[in-house]
C-alpha atoms as a PDB file:
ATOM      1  CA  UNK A   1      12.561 -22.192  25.484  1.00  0.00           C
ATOM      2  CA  UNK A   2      16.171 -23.912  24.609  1.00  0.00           C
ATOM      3  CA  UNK A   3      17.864 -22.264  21.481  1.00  0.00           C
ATOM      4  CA  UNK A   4      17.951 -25.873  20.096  1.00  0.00           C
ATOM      5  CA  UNK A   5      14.128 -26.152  19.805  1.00  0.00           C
ATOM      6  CA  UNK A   6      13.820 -22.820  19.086  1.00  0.00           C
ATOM      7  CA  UNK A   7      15.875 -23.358  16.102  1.00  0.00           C
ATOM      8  CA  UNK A   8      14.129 -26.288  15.386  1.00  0.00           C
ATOM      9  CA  UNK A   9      10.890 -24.585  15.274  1.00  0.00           C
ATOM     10  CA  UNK A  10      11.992 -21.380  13.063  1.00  0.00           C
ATOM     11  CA  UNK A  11      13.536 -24.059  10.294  1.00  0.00           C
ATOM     12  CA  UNK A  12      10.321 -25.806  10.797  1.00  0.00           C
ATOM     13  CA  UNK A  13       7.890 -23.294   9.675  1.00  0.00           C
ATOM     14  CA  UNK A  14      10.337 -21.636   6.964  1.00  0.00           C
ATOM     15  CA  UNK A  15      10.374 -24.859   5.412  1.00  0.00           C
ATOM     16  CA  UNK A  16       6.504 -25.573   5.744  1.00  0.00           C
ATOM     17  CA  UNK A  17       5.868 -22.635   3.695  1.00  0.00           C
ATOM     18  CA  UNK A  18       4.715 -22.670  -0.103  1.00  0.00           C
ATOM     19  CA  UNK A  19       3.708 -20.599  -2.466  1.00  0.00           C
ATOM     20  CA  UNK A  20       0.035 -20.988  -3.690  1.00  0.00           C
ATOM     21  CA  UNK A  21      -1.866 -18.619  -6.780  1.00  0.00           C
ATOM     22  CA  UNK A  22       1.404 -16.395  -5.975  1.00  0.00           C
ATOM     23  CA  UNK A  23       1.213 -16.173  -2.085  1.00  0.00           C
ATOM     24  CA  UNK A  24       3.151 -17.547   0.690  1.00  0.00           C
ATOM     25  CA  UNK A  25       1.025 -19.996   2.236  1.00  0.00           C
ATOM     26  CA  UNK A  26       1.335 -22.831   5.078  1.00  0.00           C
ATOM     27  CA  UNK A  27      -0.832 -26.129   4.755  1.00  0.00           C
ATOM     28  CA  UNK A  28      -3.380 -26.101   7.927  1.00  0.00           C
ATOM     29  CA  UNK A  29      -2.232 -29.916   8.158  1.00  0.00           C
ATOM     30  CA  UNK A  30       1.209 -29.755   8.151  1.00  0.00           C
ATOM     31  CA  UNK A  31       0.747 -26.813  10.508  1.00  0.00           C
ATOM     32  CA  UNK A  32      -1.457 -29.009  12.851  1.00  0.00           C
ATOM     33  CA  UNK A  33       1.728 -31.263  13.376  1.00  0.00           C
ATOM     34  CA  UNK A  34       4.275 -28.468  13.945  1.00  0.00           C
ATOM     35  CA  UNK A  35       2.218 -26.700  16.349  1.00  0.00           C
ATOM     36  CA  UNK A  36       1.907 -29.981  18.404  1.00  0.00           C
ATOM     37  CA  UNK A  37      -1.708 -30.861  17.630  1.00  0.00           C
ATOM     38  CA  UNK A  38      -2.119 -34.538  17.093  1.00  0.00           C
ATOM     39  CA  UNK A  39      -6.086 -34.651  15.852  1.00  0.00           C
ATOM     40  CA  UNK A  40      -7.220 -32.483  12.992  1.00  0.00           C
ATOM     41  CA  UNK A  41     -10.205 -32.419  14.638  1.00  0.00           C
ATOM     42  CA  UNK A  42      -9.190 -30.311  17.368  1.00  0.00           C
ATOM     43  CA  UNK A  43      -6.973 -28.281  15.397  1.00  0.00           C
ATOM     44  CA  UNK A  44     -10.195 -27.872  12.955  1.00  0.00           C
ATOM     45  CA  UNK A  45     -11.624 -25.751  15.825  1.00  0.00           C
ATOM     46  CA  UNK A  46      -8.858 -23.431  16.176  1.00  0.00           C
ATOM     47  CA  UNK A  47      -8.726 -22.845  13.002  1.00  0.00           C
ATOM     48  CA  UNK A  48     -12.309 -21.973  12.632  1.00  0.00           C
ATOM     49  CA  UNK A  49     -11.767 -19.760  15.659  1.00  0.00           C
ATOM     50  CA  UNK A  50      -9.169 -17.678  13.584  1.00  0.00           C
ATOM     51  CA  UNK A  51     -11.452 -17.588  11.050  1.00  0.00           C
ATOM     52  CA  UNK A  52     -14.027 -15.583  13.041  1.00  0.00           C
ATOM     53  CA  UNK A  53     -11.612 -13.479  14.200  1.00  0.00           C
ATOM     54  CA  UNK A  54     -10.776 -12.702  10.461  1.00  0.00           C
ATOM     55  CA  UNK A  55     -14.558 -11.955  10.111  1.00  0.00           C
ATOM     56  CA  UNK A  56     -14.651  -9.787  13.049  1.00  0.00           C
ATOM     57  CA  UNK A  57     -11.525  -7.825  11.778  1.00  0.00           C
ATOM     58  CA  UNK A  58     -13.300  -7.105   8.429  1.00  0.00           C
ATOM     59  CA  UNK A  59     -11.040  -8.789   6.054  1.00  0.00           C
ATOM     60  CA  UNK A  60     -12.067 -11.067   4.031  1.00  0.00           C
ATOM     61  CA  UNK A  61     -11.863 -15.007   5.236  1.00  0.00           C
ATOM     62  CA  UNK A  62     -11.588 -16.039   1.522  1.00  0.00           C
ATOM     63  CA  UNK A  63      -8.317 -14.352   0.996  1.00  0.00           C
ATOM     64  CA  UNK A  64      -6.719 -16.020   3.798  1.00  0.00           C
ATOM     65  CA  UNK A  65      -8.311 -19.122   4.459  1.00  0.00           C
ATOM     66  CA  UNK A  66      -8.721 -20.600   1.230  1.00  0.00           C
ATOM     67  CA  UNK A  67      -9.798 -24.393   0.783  1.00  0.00           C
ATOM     68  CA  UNK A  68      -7.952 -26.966  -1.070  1.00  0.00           C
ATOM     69  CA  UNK A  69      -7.565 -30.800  -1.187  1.00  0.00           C
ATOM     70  CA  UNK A  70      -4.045 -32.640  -0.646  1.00  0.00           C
ATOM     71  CA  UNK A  71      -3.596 -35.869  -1.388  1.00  0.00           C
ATOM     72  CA  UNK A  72      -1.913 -38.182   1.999  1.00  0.00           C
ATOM     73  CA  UNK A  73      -0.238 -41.455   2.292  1.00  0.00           C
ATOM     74  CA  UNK A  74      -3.089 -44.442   3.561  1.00  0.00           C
ATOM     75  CA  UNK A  75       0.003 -46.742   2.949  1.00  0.00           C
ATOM     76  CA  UNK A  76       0.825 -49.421   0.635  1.00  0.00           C
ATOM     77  CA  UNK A  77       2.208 -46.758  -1.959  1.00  0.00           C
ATOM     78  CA  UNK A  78      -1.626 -45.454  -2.093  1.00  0.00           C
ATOM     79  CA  UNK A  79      -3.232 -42.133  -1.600  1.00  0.00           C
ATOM     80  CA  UNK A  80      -6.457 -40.054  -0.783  1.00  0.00           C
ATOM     81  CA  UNK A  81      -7.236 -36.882  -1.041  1.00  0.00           C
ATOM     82  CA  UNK A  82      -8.252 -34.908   2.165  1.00  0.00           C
ATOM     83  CA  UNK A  83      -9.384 -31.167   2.963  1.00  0.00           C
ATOM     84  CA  UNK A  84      -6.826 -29.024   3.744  1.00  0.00           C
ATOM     85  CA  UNK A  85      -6.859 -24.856   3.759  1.00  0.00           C
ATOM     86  CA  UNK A  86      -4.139 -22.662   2.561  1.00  0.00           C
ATOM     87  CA  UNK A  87      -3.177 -20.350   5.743  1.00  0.00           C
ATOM     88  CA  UNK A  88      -1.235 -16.847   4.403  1.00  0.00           C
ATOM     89  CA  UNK A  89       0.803 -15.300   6.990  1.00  0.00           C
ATOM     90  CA  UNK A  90      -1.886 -13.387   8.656  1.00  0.00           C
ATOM     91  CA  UNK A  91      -4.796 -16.459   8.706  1.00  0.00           C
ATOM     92  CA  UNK A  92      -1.394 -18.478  10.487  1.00  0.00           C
ATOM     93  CA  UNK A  93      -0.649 -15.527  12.699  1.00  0.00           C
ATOM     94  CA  UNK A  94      -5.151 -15.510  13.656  1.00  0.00           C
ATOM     95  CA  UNK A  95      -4.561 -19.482  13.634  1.00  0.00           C
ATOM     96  CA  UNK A  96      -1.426 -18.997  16.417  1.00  0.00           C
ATOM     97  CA  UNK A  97      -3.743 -16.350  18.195  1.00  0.00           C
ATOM     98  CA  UNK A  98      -6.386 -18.594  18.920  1.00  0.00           C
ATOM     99  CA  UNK A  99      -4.234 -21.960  19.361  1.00  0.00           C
ATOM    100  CA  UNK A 100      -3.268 -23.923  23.005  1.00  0.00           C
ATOM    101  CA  UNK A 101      -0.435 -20.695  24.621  1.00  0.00           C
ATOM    102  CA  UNK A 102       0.313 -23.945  26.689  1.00  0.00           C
ATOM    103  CA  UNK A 103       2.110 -25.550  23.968  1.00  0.00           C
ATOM    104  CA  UNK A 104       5.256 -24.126  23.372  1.00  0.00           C
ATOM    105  CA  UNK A 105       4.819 -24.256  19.795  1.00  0.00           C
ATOM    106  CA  UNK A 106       2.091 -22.542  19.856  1.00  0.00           C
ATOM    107  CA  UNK A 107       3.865 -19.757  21.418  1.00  0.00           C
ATOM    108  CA  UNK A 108       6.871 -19.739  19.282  1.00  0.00           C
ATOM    109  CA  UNK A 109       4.113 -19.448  16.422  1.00  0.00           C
ATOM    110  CA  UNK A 110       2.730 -16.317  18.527  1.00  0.00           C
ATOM    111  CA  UNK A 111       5.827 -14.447  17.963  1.00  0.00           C
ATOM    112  CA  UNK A 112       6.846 -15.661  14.781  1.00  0.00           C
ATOM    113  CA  UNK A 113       4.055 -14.622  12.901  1.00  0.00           C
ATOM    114  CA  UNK A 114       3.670 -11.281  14.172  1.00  0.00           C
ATOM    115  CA  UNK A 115       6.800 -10.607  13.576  1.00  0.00           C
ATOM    116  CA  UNK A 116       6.603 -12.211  10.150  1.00  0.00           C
ATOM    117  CA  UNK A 117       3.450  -9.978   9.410  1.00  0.00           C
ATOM    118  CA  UNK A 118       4.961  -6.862  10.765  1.00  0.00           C
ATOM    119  CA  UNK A 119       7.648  -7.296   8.808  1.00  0.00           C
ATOM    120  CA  UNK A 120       5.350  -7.517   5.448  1.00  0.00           C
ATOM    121  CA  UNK A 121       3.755  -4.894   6.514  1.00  0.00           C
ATOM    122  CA  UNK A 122       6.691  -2.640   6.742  1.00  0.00           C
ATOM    123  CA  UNK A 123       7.474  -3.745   2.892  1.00  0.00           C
ATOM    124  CA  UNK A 124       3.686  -2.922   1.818  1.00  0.00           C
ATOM    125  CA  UNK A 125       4.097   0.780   3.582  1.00  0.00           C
ATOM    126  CA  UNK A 126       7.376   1.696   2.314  1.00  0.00           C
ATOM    127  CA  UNK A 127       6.141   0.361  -1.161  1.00  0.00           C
ATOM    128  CA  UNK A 128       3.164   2.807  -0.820  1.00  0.00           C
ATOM    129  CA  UNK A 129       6.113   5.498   0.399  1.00  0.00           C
ATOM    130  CA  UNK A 130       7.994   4.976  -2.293  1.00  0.00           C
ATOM    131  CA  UNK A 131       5.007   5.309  -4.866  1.00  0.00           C
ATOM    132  CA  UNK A 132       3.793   8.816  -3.032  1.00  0.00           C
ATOM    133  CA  UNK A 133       7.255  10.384  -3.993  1.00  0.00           C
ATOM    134  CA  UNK A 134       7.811   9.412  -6.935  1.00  0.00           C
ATOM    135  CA  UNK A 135       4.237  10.359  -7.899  1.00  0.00           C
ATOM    136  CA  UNK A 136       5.343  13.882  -6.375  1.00  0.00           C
ATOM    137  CA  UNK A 137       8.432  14.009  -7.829  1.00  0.00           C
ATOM    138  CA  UNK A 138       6.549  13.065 -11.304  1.00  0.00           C
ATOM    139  CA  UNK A 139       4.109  16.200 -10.831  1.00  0.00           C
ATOM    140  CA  UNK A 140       6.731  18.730  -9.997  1.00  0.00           C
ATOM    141  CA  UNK A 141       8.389  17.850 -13.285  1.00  0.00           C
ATOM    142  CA  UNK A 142       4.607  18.037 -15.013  1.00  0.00           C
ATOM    143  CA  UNK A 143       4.255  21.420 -13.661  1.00  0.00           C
ATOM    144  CA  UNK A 144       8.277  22.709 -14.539  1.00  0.00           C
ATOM    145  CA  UNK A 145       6.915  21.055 -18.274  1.00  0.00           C
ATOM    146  CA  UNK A 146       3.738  23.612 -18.206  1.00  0.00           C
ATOM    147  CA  UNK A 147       5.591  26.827 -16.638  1.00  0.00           C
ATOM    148  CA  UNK A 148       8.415  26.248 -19.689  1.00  0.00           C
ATOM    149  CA  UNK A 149       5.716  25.731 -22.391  1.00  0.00           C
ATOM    150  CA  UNK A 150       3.240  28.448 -21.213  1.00  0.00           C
ATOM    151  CA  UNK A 151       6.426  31.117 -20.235  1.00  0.00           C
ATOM    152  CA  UNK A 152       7.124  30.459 -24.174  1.00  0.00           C
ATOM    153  CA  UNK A 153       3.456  31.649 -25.146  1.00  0.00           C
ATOM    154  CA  UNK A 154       3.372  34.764 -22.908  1.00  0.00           C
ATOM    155  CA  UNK A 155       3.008  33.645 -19.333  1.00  0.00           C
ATOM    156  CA  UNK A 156       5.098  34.638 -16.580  1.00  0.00           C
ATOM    157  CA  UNK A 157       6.036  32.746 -13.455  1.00  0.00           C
ATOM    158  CA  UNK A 158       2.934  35.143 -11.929  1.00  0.00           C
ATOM    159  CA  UNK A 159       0.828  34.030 -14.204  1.00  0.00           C
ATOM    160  CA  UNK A 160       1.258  30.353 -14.266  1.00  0.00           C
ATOM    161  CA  UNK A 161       0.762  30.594 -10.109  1.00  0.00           C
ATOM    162  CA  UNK A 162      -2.144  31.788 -10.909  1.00  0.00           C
ATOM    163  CA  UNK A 163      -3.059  29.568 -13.419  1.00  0.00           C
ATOM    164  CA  UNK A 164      -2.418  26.952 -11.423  1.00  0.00           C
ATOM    165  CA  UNK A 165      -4.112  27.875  -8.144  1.00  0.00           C
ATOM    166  CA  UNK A 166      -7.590  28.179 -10.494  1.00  0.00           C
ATOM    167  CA  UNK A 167      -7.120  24.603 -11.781  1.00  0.00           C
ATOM    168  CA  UNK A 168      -6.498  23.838  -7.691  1.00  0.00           C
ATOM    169  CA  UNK A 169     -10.079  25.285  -7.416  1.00  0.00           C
ATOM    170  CA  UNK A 170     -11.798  23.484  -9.910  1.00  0.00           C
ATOM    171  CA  UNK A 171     -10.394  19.941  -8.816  1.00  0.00           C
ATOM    172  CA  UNK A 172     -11.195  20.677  -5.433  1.00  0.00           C
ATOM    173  CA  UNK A 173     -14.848  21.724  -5.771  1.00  0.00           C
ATOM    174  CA  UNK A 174     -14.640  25.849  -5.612  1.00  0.00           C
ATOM    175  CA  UNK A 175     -11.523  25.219  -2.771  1.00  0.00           C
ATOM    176  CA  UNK A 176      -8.813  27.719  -3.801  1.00  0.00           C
ATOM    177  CA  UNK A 177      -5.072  26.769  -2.816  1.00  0.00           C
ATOM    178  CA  UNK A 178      -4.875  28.859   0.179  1.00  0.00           C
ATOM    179  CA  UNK A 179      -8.458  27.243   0.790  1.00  0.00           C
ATOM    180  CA  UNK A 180      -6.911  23.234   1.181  1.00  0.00           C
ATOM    181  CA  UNK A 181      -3.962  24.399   2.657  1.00  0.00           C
ATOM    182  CA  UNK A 182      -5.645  25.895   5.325  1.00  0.00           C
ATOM    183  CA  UNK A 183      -8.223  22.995   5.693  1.00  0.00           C
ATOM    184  CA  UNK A 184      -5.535  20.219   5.341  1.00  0.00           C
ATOM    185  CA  UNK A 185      -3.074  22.305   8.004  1.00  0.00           C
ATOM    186  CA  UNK A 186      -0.397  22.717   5.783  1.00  0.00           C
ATOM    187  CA  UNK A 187       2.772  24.717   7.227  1.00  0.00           C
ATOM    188  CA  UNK A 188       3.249  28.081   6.103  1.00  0.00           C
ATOM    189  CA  UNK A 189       5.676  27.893   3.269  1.00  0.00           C
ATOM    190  CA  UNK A 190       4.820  24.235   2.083  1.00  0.00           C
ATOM    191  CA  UNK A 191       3.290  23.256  -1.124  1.00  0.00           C
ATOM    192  CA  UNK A 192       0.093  22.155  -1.315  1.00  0.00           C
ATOM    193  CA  UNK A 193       0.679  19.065  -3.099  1.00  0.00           C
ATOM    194  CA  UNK A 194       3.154  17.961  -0.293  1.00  0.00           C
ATOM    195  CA  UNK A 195       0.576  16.636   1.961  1.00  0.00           C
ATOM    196  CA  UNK A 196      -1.866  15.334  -0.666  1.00  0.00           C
ATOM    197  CA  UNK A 197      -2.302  11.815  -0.875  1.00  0.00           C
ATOM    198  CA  UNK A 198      -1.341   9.569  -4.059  1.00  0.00           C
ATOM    199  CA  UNK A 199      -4.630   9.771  -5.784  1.00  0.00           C
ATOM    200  CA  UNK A 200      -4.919  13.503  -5.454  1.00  0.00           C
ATOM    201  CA  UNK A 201      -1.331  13.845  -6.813  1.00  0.00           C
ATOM    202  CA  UNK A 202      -2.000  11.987  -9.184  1.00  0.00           C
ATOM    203  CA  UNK A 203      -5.308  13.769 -10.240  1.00  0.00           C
ATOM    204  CA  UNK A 204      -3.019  17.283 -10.389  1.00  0.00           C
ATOM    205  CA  UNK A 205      -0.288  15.505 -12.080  1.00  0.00           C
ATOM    206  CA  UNK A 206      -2.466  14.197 -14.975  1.00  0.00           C
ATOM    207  CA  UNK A 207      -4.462  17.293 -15.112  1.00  0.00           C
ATOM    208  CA  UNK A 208      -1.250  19.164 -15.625  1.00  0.00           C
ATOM    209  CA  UNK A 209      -0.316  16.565 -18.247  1.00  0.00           C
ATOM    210  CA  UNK A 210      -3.744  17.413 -20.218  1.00  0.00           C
ATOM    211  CA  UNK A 211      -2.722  21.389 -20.155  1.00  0.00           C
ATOM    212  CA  UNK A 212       0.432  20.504 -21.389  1.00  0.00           C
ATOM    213  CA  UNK A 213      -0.197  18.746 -24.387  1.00  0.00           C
ATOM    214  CA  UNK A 214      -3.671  20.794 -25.711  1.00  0.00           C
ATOM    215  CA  UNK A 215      -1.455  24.324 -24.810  1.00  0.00           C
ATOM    216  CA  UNK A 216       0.613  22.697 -27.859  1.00  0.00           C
ATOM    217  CA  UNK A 217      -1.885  21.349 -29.927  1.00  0.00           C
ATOM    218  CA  UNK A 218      -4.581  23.902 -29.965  1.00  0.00           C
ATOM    219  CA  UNK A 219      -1.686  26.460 -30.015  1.00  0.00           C
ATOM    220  CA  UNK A 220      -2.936  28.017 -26.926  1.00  0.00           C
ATOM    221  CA  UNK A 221      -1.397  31.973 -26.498  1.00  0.00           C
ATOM    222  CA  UNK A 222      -1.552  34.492 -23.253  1.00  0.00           C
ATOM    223  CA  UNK A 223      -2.933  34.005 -19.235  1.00  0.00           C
ATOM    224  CA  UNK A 224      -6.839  33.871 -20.833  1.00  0.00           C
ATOM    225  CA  UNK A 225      -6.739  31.045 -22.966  1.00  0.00           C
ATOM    226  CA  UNK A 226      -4.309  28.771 -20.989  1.00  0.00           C
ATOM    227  CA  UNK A 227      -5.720  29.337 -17.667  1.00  0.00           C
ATOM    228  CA  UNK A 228      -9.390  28.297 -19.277  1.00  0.00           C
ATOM    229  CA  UNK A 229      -7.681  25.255 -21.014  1.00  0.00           C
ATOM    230  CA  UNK A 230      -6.559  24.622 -17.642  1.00  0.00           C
ATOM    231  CA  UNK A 231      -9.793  24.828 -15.508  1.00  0.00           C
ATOM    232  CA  UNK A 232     -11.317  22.282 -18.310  1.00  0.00           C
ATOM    233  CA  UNK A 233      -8.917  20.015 -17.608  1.00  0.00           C
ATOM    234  CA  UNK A 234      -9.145  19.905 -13.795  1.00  0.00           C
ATOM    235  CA  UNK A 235     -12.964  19.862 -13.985  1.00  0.00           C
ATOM    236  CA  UNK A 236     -12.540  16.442 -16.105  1.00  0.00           C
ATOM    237  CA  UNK A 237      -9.952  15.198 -13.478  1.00  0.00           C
ATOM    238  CA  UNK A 238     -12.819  15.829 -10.966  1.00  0.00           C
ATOM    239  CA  UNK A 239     -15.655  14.765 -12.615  1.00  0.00           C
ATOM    240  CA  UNK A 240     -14.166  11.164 -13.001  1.00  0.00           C
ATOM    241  CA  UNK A 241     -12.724  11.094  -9.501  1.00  0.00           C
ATOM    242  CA  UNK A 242     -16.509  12.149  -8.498  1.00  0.00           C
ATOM    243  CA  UNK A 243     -18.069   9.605 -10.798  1.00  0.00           C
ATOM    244  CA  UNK A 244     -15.909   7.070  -8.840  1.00  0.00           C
ATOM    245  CA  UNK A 245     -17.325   8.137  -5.904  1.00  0.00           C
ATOM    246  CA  UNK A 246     -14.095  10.266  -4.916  1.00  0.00           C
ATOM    247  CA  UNK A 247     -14.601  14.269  -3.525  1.00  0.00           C
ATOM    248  CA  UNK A 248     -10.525  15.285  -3.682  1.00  0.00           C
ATOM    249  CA  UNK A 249     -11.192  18.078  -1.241  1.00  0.00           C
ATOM    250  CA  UNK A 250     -12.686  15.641   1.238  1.00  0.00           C
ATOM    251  CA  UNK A 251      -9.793  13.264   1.149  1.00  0.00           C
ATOM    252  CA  UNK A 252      -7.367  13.446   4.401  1.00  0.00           C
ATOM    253  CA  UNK A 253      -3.980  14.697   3.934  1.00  0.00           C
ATOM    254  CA  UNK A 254      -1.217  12.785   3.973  1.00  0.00           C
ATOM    255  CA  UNK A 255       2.750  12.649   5.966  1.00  0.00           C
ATOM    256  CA  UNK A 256       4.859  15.512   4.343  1.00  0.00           C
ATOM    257  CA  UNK A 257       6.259  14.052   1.125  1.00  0.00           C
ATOM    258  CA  UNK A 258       9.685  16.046   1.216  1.00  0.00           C
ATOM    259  CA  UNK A 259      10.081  14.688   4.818  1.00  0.00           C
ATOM    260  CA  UNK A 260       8.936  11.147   4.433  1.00  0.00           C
ATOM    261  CA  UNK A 261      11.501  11.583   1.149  1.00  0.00           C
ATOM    262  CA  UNK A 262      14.326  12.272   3.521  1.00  0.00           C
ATOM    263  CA  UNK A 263      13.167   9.014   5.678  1.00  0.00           C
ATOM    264  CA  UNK A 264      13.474   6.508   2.201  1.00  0.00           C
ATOM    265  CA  UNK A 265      16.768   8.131   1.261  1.00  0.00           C
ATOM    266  CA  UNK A 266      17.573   7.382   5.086  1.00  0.00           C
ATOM    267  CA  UNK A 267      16.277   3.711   5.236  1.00  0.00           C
ATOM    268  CA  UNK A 268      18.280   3.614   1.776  1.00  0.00           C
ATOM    269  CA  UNK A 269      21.951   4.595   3.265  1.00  0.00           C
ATOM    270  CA  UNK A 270      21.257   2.493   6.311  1.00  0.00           C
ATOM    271  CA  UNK A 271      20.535  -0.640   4.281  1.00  0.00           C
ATOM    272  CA  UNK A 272      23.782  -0.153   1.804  1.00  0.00           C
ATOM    273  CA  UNK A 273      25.938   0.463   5.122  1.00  0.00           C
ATOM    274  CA  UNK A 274      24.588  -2.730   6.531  1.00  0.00           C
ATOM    275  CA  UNK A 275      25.230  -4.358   3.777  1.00  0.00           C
ATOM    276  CA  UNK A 276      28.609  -3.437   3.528  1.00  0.00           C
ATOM    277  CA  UNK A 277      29.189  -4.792   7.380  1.00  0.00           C
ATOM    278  CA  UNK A 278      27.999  -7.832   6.210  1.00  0.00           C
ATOM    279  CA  UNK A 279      30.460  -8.017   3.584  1.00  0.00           C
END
């Protein structure tokens, strides 16, 4: 395929696209015409062929083939409105899947949109990276909040391990530290909550939170008290998550958080270098 046309095509569908209820979209007609299709009767069929394969995928059709009604030139400065269906990115890679490979636009659209999608992919993950650490970051400074208050009201760094290793046990169902480590594979030496996922971090960081503030409030003193205080608050945690239909202990762990921290601080110093080339 000449650079020209290939050119051509790119500036074609980046131009196409529009946003609709907030989400980059392409209009199934206009995309009839740049993918060489000439009868929106044939290119009706492909498109119901990517719907299918939407089906088949388990995701849900409505969310990426949504219809809607434009409104086309019949001449004399009149219009009428026709059907028309809003393709996201996915739906218009499904639609490029299933369309004529003979046409070269077709093929171009092969390879756009996966690349397209793979690239909003890679966005969604690192978003859900970036949210991991930062929601382990936020329960290491939880837990440095509890071991100042409690070390205050007679409870050594001994004490608050332990303390915290029976509120472990009574978010995870009877599961001691050394119990998930052991069934999530942790490495000797690594924290628990490093290979938790979000929600369970979360669930320990808000738990922690809750021991925090009553230790204060109800004036709690000595191992005893606290560490019951503690257990209350991590049964709560649990019974919600449960109620939700969420067992913490059963959830699967997760990549190292201090490792996939190193990888965004990484990505981070690669993007401000190229940047700085481009400058």
């Amino acid at each position: 395929m000449k650079k020209e046309l290939i050119q051509e095509l790119f500036e074609k569908f980046e131009n196409a696209c529009y946003i609709y209820e907030g989400v980059e979209c392409w209009s199934a007609r206009e995309l009839q015409n740049i993918l060489g299709y000439t009868k929106w009767e044939n290119f009706s069929k492909v498109v119901d062929k990517a719907k299918t394969a939407c089906e088949i995928s388990g995701v849900a059709v409505s969310n990426h083939f949504p219809d809607v009604r434009k409104m086309v030139d019949i001449g004399s400065g009149t219009q009428r409105p026709v059907e028309d269906v809003a393709l996201t990115r996915y739906a218009c890679y499904l639609v490029a899947q299933n369309g004529d490979p003979a046409k070269s636009e077709v093929a171009f659209a092969q390879t756009y949109f996966a690349v397209q999608t793979r690239k909003q992919e890679m966005i969604e993950q690192r978003l859900l990276d970036v949210a991991r650490v930062s929601a382990r970051e936020k329960l290491s400074k939880s837990e440095n909040k509890l071991s100042g208050i409690i070390y205050e009201r007679g409870v050594d760094d001994k004490g608050f391990a332990i303390i915290r290793s029976k509120g472990d046990a009574a978010l995870f169902g009877g599961f001691s530290t050394n119990d998930m480590k052991h069934k999530l594979k942790v490495p000797d030496g690594k924290p628990l909550a490093d290979f938790l996922p979000t929600l369970t971090i979360k669930a320990k960081d808000f738990a922690t939170e809750l021991t925090s503030h009553n230790v204060v409030e109800k004036d709690l003193k000595g191992n005893e008290k606290i560490s019951k205080e503690h257990i209350e608050n991590n049964f709560a945690v649990r019974n919600m998550l449960h109620e939700r239909g969420v067992k913490p202990e059963l959830l699967p762990p997760s990549e190292d958080a201090s490792k996939l921290k190193r990888k965004l601080e990484g990505d981070e110093k690669k993007i401000v270098k190229d940047a700085k080339k481009k400058n």
